[in-house]
N, C-alpha and C. Protein backbone atom coordinates (compact mmCIF):
# COMPACT_ATOMS: atom_id res chain seq x y z
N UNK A 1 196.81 -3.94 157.18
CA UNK A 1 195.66 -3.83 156.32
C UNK A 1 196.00 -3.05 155.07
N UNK A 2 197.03 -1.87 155.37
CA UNK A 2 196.91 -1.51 154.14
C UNK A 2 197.89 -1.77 153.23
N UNK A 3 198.72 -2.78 153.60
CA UNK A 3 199.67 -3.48 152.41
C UNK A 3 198.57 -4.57 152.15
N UNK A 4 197.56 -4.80 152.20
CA UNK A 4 196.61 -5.86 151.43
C UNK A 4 196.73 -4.97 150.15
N UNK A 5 196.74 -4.26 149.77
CA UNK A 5 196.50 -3.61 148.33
C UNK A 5 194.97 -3.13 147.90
N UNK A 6 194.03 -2.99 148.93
CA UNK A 6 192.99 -3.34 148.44
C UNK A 6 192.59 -2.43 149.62
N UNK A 7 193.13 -1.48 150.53
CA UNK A 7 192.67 -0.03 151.19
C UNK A 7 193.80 0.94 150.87
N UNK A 8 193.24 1.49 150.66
CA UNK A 8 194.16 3.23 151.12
C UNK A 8 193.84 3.66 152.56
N UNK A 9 194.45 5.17 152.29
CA UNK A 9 194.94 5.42 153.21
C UNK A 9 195.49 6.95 153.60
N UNK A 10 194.05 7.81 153.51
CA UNK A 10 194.58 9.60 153.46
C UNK A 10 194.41 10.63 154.58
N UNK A 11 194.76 11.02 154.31
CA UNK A 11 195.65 12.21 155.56
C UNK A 11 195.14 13.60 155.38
N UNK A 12 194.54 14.20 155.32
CA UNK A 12 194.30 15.84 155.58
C UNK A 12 193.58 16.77 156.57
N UNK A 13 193.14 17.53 156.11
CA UNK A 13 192.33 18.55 156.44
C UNK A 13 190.76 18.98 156.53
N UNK A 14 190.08 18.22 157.03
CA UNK A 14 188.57 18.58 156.94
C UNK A 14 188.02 20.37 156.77
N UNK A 15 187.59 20.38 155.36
CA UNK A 15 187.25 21.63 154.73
C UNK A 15 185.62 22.22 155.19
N UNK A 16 184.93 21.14 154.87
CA UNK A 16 183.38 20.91 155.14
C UNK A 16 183.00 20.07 154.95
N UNK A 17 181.79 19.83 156.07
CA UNK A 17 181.30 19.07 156.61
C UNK A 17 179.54 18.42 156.08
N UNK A 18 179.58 17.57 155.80
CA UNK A 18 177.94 17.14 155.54
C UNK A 18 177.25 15.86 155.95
N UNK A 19 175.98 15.73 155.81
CA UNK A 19 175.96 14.70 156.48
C UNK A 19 176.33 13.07 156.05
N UNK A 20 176.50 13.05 154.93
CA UNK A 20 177.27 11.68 154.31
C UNK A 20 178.66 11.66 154.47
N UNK A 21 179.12 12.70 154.60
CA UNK A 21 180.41 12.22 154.27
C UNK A 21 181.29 14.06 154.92
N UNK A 22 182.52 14.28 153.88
CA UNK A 22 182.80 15.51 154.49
C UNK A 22 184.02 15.96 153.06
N UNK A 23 184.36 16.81 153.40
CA UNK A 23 185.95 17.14 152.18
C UNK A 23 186.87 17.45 152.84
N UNK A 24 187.46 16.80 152.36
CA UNK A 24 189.17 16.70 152.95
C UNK A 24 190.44 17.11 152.10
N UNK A 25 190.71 17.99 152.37
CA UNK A 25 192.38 18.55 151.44
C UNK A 25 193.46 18.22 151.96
N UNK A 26 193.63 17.34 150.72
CA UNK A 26 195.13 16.86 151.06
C UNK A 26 196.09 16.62 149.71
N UNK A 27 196.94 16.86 150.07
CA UNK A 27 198.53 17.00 149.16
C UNK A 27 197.96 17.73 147.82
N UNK A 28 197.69 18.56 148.13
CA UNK A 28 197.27 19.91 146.79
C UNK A 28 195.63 19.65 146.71
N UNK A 29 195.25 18.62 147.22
CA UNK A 29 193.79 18.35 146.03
C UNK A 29 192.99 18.33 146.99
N UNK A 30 191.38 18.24 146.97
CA UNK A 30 190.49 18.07 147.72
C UNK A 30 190.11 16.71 147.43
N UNK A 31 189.30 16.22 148.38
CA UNK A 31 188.63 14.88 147.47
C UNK A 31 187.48 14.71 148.53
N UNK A 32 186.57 14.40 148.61
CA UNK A 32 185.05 13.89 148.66
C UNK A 32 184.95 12.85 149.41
N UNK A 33 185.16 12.57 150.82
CA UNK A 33 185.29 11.72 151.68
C UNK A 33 183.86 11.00 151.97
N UNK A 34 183.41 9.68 151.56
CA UNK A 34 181.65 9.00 151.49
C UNK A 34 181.69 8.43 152.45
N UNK A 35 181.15 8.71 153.74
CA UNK A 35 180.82 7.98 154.91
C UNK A 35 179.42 6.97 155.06
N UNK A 36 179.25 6.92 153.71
CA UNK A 36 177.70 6.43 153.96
C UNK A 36 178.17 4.66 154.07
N UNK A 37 178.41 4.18 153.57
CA UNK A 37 179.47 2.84 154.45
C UNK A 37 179.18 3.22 156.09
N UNK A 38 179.44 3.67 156.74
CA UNK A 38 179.15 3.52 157.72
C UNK A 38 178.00 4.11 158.60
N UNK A 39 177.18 4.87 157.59
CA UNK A 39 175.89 5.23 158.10
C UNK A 39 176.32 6.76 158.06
N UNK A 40 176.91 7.61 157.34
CA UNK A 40 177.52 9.00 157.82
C UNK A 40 178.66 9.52 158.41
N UNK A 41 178.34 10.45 158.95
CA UNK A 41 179.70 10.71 160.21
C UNK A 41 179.24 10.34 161.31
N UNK A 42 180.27 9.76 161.95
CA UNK A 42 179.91 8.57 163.08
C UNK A 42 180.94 8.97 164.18
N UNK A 43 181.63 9.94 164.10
CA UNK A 43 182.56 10.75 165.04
C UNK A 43 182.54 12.02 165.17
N UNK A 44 182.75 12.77 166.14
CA UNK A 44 182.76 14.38 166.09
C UNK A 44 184.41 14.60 165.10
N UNK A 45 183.80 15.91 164.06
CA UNK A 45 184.33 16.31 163.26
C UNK A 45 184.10 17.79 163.39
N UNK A 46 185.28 18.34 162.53
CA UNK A 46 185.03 19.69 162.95
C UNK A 46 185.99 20.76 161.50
N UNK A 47 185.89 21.73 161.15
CA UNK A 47 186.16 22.13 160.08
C UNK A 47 187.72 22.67 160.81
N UNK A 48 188.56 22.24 159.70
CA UNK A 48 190.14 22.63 160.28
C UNK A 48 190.75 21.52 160.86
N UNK A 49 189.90 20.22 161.04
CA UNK A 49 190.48 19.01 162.11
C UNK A 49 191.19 18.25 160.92
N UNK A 50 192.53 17.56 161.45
CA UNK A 50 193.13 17.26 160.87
C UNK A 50 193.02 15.44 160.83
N UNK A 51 192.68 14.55 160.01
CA UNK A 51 192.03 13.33 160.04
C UNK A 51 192.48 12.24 159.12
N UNK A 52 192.72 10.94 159.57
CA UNK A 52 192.96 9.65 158.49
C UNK A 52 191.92 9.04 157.88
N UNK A 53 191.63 9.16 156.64
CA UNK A 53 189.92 8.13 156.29
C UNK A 53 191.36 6.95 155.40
N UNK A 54 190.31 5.50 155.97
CA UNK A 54 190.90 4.28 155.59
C UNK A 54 189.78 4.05 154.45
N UNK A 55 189.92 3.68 153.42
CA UNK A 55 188.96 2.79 152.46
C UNK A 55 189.68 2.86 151.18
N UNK A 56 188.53 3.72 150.34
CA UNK A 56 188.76 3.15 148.87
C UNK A 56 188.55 4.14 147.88
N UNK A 57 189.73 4.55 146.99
CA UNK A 57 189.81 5.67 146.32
C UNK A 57 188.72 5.31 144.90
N UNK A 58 187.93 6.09 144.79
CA UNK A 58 186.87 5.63 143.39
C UNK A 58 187.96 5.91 142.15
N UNK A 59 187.80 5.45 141.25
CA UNK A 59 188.38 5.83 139.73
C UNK A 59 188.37 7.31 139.41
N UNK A 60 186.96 7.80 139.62
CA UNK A 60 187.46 9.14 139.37
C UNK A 60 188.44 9.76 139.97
N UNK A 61 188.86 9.35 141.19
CA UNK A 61 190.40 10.15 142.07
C UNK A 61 189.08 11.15 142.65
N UNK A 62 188.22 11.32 142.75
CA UNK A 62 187.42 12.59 143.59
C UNK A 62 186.84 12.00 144.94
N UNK A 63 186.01 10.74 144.90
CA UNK A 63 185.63 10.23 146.04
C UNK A 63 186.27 9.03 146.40
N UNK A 64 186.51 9.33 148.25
CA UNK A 64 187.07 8.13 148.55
C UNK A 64 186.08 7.74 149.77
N UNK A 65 186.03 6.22 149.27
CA UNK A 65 184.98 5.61 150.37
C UNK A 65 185.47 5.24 151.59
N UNK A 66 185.45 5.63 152.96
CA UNK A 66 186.16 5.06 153.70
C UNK A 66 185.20 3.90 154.43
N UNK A 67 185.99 3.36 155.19
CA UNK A 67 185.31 2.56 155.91
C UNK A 67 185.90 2.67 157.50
N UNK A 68 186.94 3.64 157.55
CA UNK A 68 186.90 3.99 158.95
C UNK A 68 187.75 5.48 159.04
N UNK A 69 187.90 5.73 160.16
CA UNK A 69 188.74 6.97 160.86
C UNK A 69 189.44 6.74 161.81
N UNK A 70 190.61 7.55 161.71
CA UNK A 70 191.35 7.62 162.67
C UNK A 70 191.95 9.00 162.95
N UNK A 71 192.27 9.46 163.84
CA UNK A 71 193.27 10.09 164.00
C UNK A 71 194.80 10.25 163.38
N UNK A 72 194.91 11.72 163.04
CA UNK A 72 196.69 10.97 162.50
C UNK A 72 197.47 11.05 163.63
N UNK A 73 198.82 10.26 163.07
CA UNK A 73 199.42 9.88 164.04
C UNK A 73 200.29 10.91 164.62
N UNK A 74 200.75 10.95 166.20
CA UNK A 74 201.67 12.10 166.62
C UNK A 74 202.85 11.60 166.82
N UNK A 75 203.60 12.32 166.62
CA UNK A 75 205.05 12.28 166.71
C UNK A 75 205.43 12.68 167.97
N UNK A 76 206.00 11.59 168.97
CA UNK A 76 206.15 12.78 170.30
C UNK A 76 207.82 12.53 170.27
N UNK A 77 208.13 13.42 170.63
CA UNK A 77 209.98 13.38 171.05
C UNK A 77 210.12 13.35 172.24
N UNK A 78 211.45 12.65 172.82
CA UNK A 78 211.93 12.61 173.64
C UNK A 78 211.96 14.14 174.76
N UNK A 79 211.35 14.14 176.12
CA UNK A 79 211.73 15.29 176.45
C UNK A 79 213.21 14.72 177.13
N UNK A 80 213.70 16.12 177.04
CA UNK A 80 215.15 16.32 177.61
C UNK A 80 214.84 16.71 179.05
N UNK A 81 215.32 16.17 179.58
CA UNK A 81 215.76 16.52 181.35
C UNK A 81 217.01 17.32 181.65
N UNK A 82 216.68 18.44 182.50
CA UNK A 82 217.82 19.04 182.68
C UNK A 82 218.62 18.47 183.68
């Protein structure tokens, strides 16, 4: 989906929380996450939670519309056996 060219795709930090939407800091900047596409926040969220919004960056670079959430992804390593 997101090599269609036509979603993004961001990664941060949930700062605060409201009921449309929430702010998210990521790679130096904050930006204005609009959940109203999907009726609000539609998942438990929490200030400090670390989160993927999929959608659509507005022109101004401040709000991005998502149209979904995810979790980011974990990295698990190999455990070693002794």
């Amino acid at each position: 989906m997101a090599g269609a060219g036509d979603v993004d795709r961001i990664q941060g930090v949930v700062t605060e929380l409201h009921p449309q939407g929430f702010v998210l800091a990521t790679e130096g900047r904050t930006v204005v996450v609009d959940m109203s596409a999907l009726g609000g926040i539609t998942m438990a969220l929490a200030k400090g939670q670390a989160i993927v919004a999929i959608g659509t960056l507005a022109p101004n670079g401040k709000t991005f519309h998502a149209v979904r959430l995810e979790p980011p992804a974990v990295r698990t390593e190999p455990t070693a056996k002794p």
